[in-house]
Protein backbone atom coordinates (compact mmCIF):
# COMPACT_ATOMS: atom_id res chain seq x y z
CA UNK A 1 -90.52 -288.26 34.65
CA UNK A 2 -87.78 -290.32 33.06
CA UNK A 3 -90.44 -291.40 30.23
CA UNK A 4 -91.10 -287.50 29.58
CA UNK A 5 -87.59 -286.63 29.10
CA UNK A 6 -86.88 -290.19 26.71
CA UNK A 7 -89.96 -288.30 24.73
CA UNK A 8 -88.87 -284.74 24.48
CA UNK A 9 -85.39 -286.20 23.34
CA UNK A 10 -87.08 -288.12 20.89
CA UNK A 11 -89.07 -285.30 19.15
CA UNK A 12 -86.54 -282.90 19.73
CA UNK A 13 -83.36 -284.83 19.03
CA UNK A 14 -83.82 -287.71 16.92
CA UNK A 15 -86.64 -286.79 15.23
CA UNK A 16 -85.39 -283.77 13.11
CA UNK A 17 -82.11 -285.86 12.34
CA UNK A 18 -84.35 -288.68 11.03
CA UNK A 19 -85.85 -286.00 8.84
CA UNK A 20 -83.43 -284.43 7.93
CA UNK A 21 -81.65 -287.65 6.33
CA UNK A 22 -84.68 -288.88 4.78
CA UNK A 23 -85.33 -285.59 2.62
CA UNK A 24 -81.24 -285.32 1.98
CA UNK A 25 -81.40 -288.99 0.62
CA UNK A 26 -84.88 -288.46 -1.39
CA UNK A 27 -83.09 -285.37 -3.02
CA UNK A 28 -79.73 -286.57 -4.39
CA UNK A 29 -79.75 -287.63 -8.05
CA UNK A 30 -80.19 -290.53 -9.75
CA UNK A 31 -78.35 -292.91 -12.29
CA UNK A 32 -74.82 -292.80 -13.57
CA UNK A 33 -74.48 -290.10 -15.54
CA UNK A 34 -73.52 -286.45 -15.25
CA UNK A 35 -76.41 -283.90 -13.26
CA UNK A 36 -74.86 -280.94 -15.37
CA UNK A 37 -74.08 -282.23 -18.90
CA UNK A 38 -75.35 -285.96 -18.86
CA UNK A 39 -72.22 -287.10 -19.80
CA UNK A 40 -70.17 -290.51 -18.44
CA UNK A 41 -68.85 -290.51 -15.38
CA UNK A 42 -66.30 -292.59 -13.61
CA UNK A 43 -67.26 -293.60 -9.81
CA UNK A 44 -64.68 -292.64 -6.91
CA UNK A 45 -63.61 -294.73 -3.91
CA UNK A 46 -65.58 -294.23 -0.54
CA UNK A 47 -65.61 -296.40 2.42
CA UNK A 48 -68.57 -294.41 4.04
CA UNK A 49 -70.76 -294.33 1.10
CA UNK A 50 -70.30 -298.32 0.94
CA UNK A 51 -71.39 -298.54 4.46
CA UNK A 52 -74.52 -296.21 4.29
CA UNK A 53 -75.55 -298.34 1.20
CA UNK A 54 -76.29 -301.70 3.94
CA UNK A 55 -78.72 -299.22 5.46
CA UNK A 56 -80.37 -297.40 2.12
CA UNK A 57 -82.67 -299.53 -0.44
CA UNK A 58 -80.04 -298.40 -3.16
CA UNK A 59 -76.60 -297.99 -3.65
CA UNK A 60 -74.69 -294.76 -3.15
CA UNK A 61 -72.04 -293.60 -5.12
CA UNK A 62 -69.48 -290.68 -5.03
CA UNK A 63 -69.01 -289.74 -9.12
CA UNK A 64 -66.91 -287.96 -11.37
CA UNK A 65 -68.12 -286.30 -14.97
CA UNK A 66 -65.08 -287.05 -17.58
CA UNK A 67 -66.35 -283.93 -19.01
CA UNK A 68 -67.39 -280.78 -16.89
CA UNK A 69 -65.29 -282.24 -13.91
CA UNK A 70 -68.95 -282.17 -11.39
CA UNK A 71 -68.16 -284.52 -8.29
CA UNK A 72 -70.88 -285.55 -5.98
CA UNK A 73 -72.82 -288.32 -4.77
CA UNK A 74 -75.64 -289.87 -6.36
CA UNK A 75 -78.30 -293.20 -5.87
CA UNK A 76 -78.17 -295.97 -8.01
CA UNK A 77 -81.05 -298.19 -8.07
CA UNK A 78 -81.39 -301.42 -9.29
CA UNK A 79 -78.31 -303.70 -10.15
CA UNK A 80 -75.94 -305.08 -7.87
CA UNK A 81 -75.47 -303.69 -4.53
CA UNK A 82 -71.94 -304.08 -4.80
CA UNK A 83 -70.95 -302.98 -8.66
CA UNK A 84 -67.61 -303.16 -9.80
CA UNK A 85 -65.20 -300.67 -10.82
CA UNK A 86 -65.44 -302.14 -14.30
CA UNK A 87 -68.81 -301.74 -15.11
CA UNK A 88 -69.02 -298.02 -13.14
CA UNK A 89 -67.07 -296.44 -16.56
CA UNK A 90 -69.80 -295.12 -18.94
CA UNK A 91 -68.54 -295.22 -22.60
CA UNK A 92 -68.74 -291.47 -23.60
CA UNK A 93 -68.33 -289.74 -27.70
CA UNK A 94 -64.48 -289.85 -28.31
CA UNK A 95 -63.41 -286.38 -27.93
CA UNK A 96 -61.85 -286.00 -31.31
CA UNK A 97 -58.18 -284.50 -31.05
CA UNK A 98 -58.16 -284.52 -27.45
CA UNK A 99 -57.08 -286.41 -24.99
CA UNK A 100 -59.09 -287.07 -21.30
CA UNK A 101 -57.44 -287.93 -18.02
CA UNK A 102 -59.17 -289.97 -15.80
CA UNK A 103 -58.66 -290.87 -12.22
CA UNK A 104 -57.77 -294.42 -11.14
CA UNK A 105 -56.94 -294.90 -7.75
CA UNK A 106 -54.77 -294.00 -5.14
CA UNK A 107 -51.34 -296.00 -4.63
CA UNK A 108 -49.66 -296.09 -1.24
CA UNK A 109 -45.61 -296.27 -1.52
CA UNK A 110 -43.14 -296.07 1.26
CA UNK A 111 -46.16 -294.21 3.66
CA UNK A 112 -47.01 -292.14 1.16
CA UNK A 113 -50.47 -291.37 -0.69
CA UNK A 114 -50.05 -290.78 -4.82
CA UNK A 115 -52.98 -290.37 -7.24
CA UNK A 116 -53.08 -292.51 -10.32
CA UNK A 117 -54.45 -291.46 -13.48
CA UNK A 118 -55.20 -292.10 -16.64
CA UNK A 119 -54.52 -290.29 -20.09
CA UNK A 120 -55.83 -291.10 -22.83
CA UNK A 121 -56.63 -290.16 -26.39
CA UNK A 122 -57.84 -291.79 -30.09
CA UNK A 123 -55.23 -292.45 -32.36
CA UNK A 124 -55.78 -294.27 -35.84
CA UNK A 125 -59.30 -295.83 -34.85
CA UNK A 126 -57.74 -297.20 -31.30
CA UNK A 127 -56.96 -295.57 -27.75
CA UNK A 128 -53.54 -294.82 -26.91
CA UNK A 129 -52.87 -293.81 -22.96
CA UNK A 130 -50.47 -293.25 -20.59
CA UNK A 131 -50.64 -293.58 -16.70
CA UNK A 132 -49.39 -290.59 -14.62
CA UNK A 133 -48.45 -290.67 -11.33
CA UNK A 134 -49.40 -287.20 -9.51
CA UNK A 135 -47.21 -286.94 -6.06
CA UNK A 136 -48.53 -285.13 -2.95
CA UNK A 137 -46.98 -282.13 -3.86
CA UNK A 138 -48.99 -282.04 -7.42
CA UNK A 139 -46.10 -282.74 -9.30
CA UNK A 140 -47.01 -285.13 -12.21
CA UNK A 141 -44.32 -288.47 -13.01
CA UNK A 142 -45.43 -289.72 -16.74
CA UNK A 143 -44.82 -293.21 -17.28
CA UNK A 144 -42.74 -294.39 -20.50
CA UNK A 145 -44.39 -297.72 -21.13
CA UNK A 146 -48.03 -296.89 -23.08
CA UNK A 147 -51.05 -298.74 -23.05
CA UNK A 148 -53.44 -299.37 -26.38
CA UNK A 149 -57.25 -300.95 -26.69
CA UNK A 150 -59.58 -300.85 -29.37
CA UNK A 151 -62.02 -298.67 -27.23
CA UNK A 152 -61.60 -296.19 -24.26
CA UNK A 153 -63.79 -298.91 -21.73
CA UNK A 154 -61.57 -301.67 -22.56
CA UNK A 155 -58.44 -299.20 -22.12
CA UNK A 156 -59.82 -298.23 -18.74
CA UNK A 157 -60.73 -301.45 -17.81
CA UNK A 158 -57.38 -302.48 -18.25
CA UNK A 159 -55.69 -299.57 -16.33
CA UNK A 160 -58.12 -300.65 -13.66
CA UNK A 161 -57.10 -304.12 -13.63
CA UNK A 162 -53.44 -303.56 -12.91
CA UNK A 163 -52.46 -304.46 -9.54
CA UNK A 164 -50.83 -302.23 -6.48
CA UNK A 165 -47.45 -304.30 -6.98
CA UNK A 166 -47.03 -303.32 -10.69
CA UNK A 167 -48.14 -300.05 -9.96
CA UNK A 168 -45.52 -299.80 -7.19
CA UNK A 169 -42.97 -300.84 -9.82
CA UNK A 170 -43.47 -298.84 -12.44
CA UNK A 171 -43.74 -295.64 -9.63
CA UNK A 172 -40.79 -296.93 -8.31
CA UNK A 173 -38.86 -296.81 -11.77
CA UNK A 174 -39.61 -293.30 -12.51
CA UNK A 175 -38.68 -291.60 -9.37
CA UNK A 176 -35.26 -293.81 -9.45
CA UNK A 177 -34.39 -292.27 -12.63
């Protein structure tokens, strides 16, 4: 009796979840760049998709299009299983004129969660950006002290670089003001 009831949970239970994973998995899209425009996209922190990449042959990422704004989660095969921010930025056209923002990372100060970005823009053949500081409430705080690279990776490389503590500084000095 027991072994009848350990197989009608099986097929009835476990069995549809299994296949329901393995067909949501086989669908979601591959490679690094946008599903809607094929443009670069920058990938976003998540915990869970790092730990249901031990269990998956490749890597699964949570991405961002620069461009049309799509978010969503997508395999990437091949590589290392553990890439780093600084390689998951995908050089896009300069949009001339205009400036892009792009998300950084999220800063915790004094208990509370703020979203770091990054704007940026060409300006005489090299990239000029800011960092903003967006509080819970949406409000943006634009910091005073700009950043320059000869090309928007190396400019978002080194906004990525820069550590919680000077982040926390520099937060710290525009809210005091």
């Amino acid at each position: 009796m027991i072994a009848l009831v350990i197989v009608y949970v099986a097929l009835v239970l476990v069995l549809p979840i299994a296949l329901s994973a393995t067909v949501s998995y086989r669908s979601l899209p591959t490679g690094r760049r946008c599903v809607r425009c094929a443009a670069a996209t920058l990938r976003l922190q998540s915990r869970g998709f790092v730990l249901l990449s031990r269990f998956v042959p490749s890597t699964l990422h949570r991405r961002w299009c620069l461009d049309c704004g799509w978010e969503g989660a997508v395999r990437v095969d091949g590589g290392p299983r553990r890439g780093s921010r600084r390689r998951d930025f995908e050089s896009a056209a300069p949009d001339p004129g205009g400036s892009r923002t792009v998300d950084l990372r999220w800063l915790i100060v004094d208990g509370v969660a703020w979203r770091v970005r990054l704007e940026y823009w060409l300006q005489g053949g090299a990239y000029c950006g800011r960092l903003i500081f967006v509080a819970p409430s949406g409000r943006p705080w634009l910091d005073a002290q700009p950043l320059s690279a000869p090309t928007d990776r190396a400019l978002v490389r080194h906004a990525l670089a820069m550590s919680d503590r000077l982040l926390t500084s520099r937060l710290r000095e525009l809210v005091s003001d």
